[in-house]
Protein backbone atom coordinates (compact mmCIF):
# COMPACT_ATOMS: atom_id res chain seq x y z
CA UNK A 1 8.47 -1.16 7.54
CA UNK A 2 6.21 0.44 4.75
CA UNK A 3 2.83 -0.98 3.97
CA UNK A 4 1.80 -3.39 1.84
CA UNK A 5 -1.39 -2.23 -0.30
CA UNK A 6 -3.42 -4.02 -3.07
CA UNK A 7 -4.53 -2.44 -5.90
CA UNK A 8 -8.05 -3.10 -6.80
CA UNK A 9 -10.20 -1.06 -9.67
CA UNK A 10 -14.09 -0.20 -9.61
CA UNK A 11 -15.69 -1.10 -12.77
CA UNK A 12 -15.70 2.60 -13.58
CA UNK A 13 -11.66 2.81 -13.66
CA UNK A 14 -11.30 -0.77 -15.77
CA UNK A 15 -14.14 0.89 -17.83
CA UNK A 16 -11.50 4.13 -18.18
CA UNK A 17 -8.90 1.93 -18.97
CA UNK A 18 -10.84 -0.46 -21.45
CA UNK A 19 -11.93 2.79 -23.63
CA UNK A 20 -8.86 4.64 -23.65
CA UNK A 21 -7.13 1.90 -24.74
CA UNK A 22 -9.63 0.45 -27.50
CA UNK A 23 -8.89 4.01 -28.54
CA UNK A 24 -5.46 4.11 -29.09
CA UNK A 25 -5.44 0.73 -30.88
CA UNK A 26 -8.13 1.67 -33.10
CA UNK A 27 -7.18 5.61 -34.03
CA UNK A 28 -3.45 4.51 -34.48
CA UNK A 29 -3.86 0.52 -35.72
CA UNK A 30 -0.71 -0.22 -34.03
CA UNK A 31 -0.42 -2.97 -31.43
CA UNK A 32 3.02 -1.80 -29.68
CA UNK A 33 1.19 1.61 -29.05
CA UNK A 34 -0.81 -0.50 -26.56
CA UNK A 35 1.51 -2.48 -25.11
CA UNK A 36 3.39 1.13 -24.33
CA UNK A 37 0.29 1.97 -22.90
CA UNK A 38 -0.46 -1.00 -20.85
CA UNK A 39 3.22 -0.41 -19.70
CA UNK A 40 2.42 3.34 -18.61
CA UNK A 41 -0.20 1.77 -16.43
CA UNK A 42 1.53 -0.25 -14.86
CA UNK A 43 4.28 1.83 -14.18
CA UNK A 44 2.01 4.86 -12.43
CA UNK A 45 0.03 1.79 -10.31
CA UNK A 46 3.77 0.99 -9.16
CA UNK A 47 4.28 5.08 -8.39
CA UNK A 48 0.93 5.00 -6.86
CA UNK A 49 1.09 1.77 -4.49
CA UNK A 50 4.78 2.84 -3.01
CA UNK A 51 3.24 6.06 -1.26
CA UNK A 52 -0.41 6.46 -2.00
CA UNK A 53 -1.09 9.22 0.80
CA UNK A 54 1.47 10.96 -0.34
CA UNK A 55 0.20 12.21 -3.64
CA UNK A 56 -3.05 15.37 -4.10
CA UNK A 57 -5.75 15.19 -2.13
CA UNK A 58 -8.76 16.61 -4.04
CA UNK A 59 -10.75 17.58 -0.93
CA UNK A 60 -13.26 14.96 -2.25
CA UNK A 61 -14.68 12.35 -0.02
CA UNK A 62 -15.97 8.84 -1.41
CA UNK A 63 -17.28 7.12 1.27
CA UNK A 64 -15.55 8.12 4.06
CA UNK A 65 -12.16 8.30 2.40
CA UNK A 66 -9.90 11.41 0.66
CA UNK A 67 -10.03 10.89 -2.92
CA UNK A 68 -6.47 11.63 -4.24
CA UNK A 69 -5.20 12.49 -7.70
CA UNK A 70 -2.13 11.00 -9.15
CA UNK A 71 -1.09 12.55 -12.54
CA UNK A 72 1.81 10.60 -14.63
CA UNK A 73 2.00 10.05 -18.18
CA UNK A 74 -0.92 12.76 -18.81
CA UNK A 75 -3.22 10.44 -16.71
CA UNK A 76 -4.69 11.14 -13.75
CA UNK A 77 -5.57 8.61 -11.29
CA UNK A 78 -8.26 9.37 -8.77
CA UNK A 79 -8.12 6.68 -6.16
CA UNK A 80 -8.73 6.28 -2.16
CA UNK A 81 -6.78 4.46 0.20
CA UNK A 82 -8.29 1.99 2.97
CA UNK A 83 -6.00 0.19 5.33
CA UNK A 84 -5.69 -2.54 3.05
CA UNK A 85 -6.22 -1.40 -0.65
CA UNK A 86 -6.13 1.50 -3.07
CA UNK A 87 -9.27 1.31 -5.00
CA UNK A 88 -8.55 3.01 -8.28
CA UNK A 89 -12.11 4.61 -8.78
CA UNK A 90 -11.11 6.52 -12.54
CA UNK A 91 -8.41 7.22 -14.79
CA UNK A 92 -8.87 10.07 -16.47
CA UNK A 93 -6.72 12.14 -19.61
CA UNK A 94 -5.39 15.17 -17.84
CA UNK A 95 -7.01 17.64 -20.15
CA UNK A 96 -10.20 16.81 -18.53
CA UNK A 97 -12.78 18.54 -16.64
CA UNK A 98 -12.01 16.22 -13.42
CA UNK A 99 -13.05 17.84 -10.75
CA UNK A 100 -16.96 17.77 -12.18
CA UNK A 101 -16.58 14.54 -13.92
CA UNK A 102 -15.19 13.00 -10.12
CA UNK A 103 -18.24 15.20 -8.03
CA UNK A 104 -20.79 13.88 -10.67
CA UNK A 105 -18.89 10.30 -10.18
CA UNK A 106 -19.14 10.47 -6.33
CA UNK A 107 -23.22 11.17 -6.72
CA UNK A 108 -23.55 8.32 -8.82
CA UNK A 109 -21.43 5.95 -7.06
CA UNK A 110 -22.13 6.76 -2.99
């Protein structure tokens, strides 16, 4: 039987999610470019909860837990696994620098 996980978000990765998307509506002005985007969410958190270990592990440790990367869509989703929950700790473009922005993230946040 596979697991059952809930998906939960730190305030940092609903913070991620709140700017990127205040973005698109505001650069673009069109609603349905949001809703797409609130669909691609969804649709990676879906990818993400089915096999969660399964995905990169950065080699980055947040308390006590492997931090793994999940890129779909051209976000990448940085999230560790307890036996319980993934806790979505940031979403991130994947143009970014994330392995400093996650290491400065992890010193902030431990």
């Amino acid at each position: 039987m596979l697991k059952s996980y809930t998906i939960r978000f730190v305030p940092t990765a609903r913070k991620d999610l709140v700017q990127m998307k205040t973005y698109i509506l505001n650069k673009f002005k069109y609603p349905e470019y949001g809703v797409n985007f609130d669909k691609k969410i969804k649709e990676a958190l879906m990818i993400i909860k089915k096999s969660p270990t399964s995905f990169k592990n950065t080699q980055l440790i947040y308390k006590g837990l492997n931090i793994y990367m999940n890129n779909i869509k051209s976000y990448l989703f940085f999230y560790v696994v307890d036996d319980v929950n993934i806790w979505i700790l940031r979403v991130l473009k994947e143009r970014m620098n994330w392995e400093n922005i996650m290491k400065i993230w992890i010193k902030q946040n431990d």
